[in-house]
N, C-alpha and C. Protein backbone atom coordinates (compact mmCIF):
# COMPACT_ATOMS: atom_id res chain seq x y z
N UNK A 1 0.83 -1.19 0.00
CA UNK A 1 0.00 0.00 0.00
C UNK A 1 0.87 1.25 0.00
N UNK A 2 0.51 2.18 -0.54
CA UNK A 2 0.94 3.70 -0.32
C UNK A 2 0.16 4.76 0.51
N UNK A 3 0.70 5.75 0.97
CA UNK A 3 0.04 6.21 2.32
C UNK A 3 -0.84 7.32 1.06
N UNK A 4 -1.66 7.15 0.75
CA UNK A 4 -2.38 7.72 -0.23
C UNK A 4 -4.31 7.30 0.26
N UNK A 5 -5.47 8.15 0.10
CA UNK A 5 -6.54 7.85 0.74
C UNK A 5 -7.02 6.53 -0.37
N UNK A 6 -7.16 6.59 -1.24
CA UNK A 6 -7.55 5.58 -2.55
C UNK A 6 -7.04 4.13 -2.24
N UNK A 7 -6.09 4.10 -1.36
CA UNK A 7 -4.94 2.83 -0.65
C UNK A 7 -5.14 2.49 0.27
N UNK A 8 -6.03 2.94 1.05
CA UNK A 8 -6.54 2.47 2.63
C UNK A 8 -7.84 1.62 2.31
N UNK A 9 -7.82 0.80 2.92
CA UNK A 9 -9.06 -0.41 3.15
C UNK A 9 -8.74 -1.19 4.23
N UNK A 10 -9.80 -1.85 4.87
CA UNK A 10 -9.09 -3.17 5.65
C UNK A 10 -9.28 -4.15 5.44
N UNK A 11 -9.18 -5.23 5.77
CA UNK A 11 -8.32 -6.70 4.91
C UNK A 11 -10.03 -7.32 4.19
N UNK A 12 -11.03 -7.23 5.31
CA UNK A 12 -12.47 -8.02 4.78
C UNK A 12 -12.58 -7.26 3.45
N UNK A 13 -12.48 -5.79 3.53
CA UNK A 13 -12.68 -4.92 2.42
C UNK A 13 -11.98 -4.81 0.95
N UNK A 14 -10.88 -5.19 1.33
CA UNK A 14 -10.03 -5.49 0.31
C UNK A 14 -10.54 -6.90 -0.57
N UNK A 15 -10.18 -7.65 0.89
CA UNK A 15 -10.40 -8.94 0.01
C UNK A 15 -12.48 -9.06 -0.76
N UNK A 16 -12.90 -8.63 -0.24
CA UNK A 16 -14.29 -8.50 -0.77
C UNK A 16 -13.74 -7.48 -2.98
N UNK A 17 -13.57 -6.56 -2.41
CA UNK A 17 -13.18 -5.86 -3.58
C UNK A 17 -12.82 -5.77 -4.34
N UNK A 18 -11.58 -7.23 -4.32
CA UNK A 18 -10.60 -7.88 -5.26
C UNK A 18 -11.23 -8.55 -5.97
N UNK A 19 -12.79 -9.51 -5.08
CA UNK A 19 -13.06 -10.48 -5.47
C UNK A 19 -14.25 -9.56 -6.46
N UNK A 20 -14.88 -8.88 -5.92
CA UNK A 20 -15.92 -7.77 -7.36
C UNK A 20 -15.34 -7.39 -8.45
N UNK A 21 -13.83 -6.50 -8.43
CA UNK A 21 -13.35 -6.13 -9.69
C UNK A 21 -13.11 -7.31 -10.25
N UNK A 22 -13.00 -8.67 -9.85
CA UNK A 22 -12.01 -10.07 -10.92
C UNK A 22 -13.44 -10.28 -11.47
N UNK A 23 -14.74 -10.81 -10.46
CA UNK A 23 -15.79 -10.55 -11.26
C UNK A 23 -16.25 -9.87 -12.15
N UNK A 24 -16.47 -8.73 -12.06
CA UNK A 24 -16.50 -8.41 -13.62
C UNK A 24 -16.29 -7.78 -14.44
N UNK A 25 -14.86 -8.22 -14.27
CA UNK A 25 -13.57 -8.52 -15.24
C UNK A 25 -14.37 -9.79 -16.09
N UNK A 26 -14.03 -11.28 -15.24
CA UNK A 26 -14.69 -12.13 -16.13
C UNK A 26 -15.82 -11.78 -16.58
N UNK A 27 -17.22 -11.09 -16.61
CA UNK A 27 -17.75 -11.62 -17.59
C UNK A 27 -17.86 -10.36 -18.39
N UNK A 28 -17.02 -9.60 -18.56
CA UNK A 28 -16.97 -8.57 -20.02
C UNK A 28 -15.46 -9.50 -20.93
N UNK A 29 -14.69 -10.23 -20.29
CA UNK A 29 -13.63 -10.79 -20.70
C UNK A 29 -13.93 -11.78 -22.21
N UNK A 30 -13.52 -11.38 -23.21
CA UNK A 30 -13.25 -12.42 -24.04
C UNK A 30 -13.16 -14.26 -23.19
N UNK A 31 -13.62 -15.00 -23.93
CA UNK A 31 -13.66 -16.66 -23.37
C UNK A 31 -11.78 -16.54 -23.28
N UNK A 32 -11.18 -16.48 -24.31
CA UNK A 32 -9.82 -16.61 -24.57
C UNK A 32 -8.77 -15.31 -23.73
N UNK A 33 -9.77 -14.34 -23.09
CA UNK A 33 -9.28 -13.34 -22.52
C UNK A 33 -8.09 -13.52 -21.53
N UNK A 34 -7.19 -12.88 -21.40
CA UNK A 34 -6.07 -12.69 -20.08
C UNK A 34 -6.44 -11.18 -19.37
N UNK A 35 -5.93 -12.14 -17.73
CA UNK A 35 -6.33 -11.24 -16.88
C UNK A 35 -4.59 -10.83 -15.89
N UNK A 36 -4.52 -10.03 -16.22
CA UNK A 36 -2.82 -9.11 -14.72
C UNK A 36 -3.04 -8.73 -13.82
N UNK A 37 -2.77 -8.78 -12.40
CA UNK A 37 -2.37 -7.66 -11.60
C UNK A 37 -1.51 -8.17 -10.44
N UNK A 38 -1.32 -6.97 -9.80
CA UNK A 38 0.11 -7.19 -8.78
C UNK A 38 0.10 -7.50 -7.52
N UNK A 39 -1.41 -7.24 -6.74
CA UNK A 39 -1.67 -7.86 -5.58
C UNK A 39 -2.04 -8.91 -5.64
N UNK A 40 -0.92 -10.05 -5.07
CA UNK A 40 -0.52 -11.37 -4.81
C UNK A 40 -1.54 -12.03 -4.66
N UNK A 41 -1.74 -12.52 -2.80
CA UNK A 41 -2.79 -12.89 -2.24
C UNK A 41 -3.93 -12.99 -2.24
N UNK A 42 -4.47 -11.68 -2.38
CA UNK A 42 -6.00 -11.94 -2.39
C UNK A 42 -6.80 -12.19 -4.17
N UNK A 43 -5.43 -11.16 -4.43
CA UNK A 43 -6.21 -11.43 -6.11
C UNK A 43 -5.76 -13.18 -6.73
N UNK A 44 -4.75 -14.07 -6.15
CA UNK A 44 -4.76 -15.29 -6.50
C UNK A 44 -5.92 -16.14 -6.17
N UNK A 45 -6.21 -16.04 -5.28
CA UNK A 45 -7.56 -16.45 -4.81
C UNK A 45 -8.46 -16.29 -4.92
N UNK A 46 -8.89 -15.02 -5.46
CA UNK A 46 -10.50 -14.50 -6.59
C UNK A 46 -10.13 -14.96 -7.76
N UNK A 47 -9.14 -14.59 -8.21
CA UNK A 47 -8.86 -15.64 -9.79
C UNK A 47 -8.79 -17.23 -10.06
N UNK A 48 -8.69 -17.55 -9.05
CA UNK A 48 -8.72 -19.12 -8.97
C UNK A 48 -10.07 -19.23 -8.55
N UNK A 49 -10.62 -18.21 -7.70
CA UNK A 49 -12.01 -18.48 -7.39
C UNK A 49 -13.23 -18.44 -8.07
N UNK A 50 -13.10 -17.27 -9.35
CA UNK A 50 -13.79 -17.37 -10.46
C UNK A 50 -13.48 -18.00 -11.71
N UNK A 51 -12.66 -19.17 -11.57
CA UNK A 51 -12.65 -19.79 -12.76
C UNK A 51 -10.97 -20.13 -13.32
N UNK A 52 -10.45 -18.68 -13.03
CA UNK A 52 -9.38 -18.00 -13.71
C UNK A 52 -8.69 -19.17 -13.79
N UNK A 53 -7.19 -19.18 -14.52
CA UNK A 53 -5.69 -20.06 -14.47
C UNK A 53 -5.01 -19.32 -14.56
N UNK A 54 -4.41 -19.26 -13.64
CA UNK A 54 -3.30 -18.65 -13.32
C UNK A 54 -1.89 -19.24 -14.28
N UNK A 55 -1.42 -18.78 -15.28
CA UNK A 55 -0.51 -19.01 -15.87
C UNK A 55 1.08 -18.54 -15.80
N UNK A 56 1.11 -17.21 -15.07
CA UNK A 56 2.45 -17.36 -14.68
C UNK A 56 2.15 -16.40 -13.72
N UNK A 57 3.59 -16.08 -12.50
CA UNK A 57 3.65 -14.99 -11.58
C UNK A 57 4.99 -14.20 -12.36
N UNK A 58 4.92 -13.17 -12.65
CA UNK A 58 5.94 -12.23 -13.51
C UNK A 58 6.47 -11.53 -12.42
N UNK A 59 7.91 -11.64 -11.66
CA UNK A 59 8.40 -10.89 -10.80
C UNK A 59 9.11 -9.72 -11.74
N UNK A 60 8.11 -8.43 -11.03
CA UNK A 60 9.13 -7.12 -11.41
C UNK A 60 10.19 -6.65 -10.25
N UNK A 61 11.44 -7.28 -11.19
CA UNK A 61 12.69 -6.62 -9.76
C UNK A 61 13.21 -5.30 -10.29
N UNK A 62 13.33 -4.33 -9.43
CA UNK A 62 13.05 -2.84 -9.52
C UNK A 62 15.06 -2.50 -9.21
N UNK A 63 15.09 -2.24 -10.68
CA UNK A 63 16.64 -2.02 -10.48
C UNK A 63 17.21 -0.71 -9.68
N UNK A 64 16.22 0.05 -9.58
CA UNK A 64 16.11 1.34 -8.72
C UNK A 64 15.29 1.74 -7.53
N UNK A 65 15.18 0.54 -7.13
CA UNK A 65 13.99 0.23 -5.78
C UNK A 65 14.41 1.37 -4.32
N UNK A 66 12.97 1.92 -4.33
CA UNK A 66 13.18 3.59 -2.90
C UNK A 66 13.74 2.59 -2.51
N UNK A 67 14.76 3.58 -1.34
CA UNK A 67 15.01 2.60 0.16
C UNK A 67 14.54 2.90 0.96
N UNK A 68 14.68 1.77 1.96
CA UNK A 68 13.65 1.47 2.91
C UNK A 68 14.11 2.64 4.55
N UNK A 69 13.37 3.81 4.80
CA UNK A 69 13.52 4.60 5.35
C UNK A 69 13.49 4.36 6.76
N UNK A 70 12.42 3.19 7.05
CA UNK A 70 12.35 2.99 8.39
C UNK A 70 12.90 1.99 8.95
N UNK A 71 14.16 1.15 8.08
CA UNK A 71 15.18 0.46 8.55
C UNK A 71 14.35 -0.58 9.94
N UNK A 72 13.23 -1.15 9.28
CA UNK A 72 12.77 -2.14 10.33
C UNK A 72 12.24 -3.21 9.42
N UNK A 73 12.72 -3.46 8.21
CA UNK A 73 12.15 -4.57 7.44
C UNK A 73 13.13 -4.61 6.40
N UNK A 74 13.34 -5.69 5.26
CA UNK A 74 13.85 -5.13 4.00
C UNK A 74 13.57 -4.59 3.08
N UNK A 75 14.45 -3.95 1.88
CA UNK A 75 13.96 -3.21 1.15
C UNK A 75 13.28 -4.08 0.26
N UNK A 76 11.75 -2.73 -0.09
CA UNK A 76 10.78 -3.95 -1.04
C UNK A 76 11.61 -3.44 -2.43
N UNK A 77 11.90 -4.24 -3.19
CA UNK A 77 12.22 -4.47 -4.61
C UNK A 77 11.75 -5.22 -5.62
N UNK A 78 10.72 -5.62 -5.28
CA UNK A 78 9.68 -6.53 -5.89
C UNK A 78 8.15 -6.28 -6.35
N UNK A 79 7.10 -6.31 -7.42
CA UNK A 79 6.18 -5.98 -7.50
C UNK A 79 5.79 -7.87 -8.17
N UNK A 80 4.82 -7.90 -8.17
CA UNK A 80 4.28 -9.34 -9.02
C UNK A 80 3.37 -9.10 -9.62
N UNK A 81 3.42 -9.69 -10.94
CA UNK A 81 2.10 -9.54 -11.97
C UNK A 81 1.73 -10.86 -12.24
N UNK A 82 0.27 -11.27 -12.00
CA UNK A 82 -0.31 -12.63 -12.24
C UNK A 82 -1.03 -12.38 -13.28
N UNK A 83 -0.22 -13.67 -13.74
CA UNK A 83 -1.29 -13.41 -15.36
C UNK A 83 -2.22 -14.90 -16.03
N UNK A 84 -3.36 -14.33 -16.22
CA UNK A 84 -4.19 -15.71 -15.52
C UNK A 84 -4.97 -15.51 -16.94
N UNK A 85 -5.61 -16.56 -17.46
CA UNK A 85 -6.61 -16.70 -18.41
C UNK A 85 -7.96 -17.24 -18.54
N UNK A 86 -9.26 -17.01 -19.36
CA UNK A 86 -10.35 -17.27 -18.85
C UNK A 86 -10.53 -17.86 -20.07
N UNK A 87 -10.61 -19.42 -20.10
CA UNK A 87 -10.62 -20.18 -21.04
C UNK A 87 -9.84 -20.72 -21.67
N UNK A 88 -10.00 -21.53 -23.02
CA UNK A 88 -8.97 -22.00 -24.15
C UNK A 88 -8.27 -20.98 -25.04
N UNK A 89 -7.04 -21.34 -25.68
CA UNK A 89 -6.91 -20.74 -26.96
C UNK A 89 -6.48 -19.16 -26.43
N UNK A 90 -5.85 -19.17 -25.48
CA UNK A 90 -4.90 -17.74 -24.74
C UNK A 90 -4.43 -17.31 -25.73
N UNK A 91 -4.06 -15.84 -25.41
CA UNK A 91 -3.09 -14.98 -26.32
C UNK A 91 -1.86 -15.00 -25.71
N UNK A 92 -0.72 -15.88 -26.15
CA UNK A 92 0.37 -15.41 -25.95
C UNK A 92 1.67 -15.49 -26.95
N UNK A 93 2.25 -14.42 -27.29
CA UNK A 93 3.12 -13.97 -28.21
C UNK A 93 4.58 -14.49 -27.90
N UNK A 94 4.63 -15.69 -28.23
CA UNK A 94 6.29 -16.53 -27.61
C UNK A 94 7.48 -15.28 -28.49
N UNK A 95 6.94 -15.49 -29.72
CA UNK A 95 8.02 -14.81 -30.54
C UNK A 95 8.26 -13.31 -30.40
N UNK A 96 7.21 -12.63 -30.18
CA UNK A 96 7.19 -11.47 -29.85
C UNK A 96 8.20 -10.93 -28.40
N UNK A 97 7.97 -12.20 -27.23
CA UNK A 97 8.25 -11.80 -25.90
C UNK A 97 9.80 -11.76 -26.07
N UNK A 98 10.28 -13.02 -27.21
CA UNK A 98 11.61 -13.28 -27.21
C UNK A 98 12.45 -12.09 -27.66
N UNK A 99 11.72 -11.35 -28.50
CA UNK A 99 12.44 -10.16 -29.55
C UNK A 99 12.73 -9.05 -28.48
N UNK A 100 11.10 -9.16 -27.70
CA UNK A 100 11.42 -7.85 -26.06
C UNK A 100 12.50 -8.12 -25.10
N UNK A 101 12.99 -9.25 -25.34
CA UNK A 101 13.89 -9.82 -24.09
C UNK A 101 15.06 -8.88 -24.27
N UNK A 102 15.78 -8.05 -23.08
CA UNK A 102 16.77 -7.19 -23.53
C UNK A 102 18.13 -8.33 -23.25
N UNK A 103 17.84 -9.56 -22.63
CA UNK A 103 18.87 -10.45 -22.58
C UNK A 103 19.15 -11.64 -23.73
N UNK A 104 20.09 -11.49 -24.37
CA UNK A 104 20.27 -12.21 -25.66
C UNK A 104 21.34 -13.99 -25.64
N UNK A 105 21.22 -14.58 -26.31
CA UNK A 105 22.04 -15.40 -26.09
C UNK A 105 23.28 -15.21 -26.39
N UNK A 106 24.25 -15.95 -25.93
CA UNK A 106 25.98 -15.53 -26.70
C UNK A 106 26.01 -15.35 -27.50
N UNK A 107 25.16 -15.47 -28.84
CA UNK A 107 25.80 -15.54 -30.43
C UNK A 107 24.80 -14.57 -30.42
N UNK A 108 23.60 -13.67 -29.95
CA UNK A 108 23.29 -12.69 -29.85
C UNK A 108 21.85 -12.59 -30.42
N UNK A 109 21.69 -13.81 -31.03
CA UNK A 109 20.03 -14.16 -31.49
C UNK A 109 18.78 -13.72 -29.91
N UNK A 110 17.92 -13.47 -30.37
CA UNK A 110 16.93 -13.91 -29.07
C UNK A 110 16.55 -15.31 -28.80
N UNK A 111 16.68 -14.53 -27.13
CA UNK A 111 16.38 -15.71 -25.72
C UNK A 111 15.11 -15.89 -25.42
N UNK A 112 14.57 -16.96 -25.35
CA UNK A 112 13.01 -16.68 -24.52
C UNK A 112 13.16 -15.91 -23.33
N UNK A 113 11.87 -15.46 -23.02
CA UNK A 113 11.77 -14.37 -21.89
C UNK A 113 11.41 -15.18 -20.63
N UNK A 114 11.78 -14.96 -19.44
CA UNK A 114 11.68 -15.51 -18.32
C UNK A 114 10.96 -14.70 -17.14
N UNK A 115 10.54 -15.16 -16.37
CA UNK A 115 9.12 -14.74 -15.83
C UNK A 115 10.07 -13.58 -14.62
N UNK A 116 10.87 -13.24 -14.76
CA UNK A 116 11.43 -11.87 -14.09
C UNK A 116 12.28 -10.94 -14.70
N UNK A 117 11.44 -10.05 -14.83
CA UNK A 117 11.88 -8.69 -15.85
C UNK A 117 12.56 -7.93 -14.60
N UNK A 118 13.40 -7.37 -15.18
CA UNK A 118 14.87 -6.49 -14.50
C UNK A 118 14.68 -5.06 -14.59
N UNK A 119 13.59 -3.96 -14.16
CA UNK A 119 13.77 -2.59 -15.09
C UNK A 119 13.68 -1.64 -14.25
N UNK A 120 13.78 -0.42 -14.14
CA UNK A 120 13.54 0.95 -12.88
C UNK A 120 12.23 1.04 -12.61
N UNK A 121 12.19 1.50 -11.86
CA UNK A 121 11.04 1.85 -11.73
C UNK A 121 10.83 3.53 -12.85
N UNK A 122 9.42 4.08 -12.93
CA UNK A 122 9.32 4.90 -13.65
C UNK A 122 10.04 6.21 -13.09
N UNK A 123 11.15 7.29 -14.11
CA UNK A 123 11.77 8.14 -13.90
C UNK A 123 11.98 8.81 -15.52
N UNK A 124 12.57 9.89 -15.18
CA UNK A 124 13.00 10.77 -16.09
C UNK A 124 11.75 11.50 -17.37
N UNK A 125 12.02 11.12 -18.14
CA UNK A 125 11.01 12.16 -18.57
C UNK A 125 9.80 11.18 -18.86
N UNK A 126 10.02 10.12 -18.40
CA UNK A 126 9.05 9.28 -18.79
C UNK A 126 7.92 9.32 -17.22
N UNK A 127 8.36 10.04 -16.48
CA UNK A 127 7.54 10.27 -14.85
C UNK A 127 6.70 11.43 -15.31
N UNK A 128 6.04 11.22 -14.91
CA UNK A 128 4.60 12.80 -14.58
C UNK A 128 4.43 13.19 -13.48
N UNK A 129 4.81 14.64 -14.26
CA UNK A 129 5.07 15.26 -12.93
C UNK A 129 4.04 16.39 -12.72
N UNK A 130 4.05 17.66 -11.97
CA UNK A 130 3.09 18.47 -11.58
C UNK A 130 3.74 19.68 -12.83
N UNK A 131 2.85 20.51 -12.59
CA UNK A 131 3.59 21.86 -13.29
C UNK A 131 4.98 22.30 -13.03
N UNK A 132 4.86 22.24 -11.85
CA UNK A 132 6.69 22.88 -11.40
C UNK A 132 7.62 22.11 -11.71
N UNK A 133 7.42 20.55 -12.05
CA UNK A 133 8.34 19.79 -12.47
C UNK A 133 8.80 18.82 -10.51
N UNK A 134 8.25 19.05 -9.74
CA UNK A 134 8.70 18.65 -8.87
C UNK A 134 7.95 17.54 -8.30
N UNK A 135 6.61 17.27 -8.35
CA UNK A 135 6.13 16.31 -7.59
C UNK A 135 5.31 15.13 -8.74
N UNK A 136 5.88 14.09 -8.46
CA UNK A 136 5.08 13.24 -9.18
C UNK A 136 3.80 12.81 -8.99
N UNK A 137 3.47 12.73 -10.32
CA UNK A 137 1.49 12.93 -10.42
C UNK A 137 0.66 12.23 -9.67
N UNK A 138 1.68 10.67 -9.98
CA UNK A 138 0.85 9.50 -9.18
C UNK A 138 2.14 8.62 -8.85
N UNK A 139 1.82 8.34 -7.10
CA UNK A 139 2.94 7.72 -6.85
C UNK A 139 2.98 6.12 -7.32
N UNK A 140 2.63 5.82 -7.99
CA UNK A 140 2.58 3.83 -8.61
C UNK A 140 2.82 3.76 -9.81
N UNK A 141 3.41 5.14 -10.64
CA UNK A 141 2.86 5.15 -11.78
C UNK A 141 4.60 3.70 -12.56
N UNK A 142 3.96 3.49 -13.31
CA UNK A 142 4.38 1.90 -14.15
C UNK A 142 5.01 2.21 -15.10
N UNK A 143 6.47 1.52 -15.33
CA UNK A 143 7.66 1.94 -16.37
C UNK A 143 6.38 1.13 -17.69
N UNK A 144 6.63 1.88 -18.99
CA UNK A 144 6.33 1.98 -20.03
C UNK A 144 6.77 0.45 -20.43
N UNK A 145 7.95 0.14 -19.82
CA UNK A 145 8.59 -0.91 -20.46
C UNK A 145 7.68 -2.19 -20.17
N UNK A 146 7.64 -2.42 -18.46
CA UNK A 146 6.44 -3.19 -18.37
C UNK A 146 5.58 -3.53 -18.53
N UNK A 147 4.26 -2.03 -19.53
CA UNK A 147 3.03 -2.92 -19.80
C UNK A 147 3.18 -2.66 -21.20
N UNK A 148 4.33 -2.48 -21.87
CA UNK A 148 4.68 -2.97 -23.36
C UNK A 148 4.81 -4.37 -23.62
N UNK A 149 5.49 -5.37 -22.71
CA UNK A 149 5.72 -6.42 -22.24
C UNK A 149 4.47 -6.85 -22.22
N UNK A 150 3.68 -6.64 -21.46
CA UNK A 150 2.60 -7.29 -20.97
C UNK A 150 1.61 -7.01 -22.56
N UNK A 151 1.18 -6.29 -22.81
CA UNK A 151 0.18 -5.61 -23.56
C UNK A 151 0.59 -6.09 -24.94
N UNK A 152 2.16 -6.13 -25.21
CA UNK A 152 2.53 -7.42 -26.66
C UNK A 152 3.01 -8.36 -26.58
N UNK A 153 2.78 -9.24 -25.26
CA UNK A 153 2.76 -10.37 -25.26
C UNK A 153 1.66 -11.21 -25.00
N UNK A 154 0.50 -10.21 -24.51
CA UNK A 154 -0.42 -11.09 -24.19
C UNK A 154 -1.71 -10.62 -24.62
N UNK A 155 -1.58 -9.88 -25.91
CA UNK A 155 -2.98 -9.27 -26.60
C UNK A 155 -2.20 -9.30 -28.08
N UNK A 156 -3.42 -8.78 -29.06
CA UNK A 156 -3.38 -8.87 -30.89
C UNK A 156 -3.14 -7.81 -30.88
N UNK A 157 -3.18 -6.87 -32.12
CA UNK A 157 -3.65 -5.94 -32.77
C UNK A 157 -4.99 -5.81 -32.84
N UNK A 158 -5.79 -4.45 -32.21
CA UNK A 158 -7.21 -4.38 -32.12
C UNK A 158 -8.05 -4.74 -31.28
N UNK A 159 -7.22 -5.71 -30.06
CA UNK A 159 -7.89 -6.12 -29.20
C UNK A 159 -7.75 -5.38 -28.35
N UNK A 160 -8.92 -5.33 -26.95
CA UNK A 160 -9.91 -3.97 -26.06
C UNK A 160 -8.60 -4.83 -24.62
N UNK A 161 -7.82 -3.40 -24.03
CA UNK A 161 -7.07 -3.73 -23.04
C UNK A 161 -7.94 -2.91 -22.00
N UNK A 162 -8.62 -3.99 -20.78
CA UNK A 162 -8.61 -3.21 -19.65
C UNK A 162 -8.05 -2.86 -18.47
N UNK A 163 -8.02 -1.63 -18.12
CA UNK A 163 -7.37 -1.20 -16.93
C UNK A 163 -8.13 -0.89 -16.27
N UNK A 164 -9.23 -1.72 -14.92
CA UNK A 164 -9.75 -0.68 -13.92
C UNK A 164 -9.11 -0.22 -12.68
N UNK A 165 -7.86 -0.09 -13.06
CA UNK A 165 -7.13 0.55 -12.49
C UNK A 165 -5.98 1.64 -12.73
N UNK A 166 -6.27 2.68 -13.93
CA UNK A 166 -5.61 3.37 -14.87
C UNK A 166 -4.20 3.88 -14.31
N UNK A 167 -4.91 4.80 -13.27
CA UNK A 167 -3.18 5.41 -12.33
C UNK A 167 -3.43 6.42 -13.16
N UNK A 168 -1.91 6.28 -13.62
CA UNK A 168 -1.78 7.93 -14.38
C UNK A 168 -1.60 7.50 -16.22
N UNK A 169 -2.12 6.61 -16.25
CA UNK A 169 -2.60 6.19 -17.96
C UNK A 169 -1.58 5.52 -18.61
N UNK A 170 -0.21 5.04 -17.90
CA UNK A 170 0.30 4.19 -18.78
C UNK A 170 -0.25 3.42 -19.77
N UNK A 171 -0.94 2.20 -19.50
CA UNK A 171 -1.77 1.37 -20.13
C UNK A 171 -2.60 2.39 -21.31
N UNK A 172 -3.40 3.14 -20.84
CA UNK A 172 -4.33 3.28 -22.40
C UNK A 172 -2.81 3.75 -23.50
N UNK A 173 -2.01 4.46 -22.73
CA UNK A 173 -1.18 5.37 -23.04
C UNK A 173 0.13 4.05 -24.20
N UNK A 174 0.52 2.92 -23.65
CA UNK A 174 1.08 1.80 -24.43
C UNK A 174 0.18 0.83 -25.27
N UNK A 175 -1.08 0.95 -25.10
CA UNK A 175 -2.20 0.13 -25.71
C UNK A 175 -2.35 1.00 -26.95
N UNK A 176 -2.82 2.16 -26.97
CA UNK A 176 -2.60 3.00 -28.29
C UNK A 176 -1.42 2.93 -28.88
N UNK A 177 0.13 3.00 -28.31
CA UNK A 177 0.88 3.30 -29.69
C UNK A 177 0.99 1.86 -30.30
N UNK A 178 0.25 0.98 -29.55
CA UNK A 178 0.70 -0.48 -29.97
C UNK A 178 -0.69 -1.49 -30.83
N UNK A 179 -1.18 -0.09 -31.30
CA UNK A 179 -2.87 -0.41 -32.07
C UNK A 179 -3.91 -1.28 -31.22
N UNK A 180 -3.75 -1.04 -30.42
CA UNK A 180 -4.93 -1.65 -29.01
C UNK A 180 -5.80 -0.69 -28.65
N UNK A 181 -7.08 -1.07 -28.82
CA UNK A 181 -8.01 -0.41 -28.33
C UNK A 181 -8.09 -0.56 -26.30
N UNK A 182 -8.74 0.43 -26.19
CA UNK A 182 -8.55 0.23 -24.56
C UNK A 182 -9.69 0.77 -23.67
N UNK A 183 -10.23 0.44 -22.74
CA UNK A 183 -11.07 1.03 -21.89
C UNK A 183 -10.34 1.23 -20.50
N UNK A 184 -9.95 2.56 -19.93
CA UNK A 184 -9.18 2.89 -18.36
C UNK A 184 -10.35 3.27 -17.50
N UNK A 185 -10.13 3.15 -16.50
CA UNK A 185 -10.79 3.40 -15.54
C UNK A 185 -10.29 3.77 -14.18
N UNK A 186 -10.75 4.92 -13.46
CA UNK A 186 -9.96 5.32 -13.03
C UNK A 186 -10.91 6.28 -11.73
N UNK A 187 -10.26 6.00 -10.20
CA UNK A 187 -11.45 6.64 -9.70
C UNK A 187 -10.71 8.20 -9.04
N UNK A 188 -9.76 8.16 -9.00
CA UNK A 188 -9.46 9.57 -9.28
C UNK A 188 -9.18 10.69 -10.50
């Protein structure tokens, strides 16, 4: 969680909430549809609970991970993306993921991609910031690189990407330059 009001719930509430948005998620979802997101626990368990398959856990290790200020735990450097499908006949782009892989084999061809991507977190001009240039817009906001990854490896050309959880618009924002239609949603 982030100390942000949109981020506070307590655990019945959460877990109730996880389990409404996965609902209906599935039934606007394509049969062949894929479903992402990064809270672990409770969302593994509404996705397994409505049906879902869970097909892989994608560790994002954060090559530029804050540090940990209150020196009473370790530093988090980790986010997880579960990526689960609702039905037969999934979308997933082997050849595509291999070409994204920034790790190559010795002779320099592409590697298949492996379920932990290596990248910063979001910075530089690719962060949104306020007018003055000083405060960032939204504190969660998601390296570009990540839901490029996600969004062409696990959707077509033309197919509807949802986010009901927009942030600060990465997703519609990589779904467009990548000819994906998209619906965000967003409660701030």
């Amino acid at each position: 969680m982030v100390n942000e009001d949109w981020d506070k719930m307590g655990e019945a509430d959460f877990i109730n909430f996880t389990n409404e948005w996965i609902k209906a998620s599935k039934k606007i979802l394509k049969l062949n549809g894929s479903c992402s997101y990064h809270n672990m626990g409770e969302s593994m368990m509404s996705l397994k609970a409505n049906g879902f398959e869970v097909k892989n856990i994608i560790t994002w290790n954060k090559s530029n991970a804050m540090p940990n200020l209150t020196r009473r735990v370790l530093t988090h450097t980790t986010e997880f993306v579960l990526w689960a499908v609702k039905g037969k006949g999934w979308i997933f782009n082997y050849d595509k993921l291999k070409e994204l892989n920034p790790n190559k084999k010795q002779d320099g061809t592409d590697k298949q991609m492996r379920d932990i991507w290596t990248m910063p977190l979001c910075q530089g001009k690719e962060r949104l910031r306020d007018e003055d240039g000083k405060k960032a817009l939204h504190p969660t906001q998601k390296p570009e690189e990540l839901l490029k990854r996600i969004i062409l490896g696990f959707s077509n050309e033309n197919d509807v990407i949802l986010d009901p959880f927009a942030g600060s618009g990465t997703t519609p924002y990589i779904a467009k330059k990548y000819n994906r239609n998209f619906i965000a949603i967003e409660k701030e």
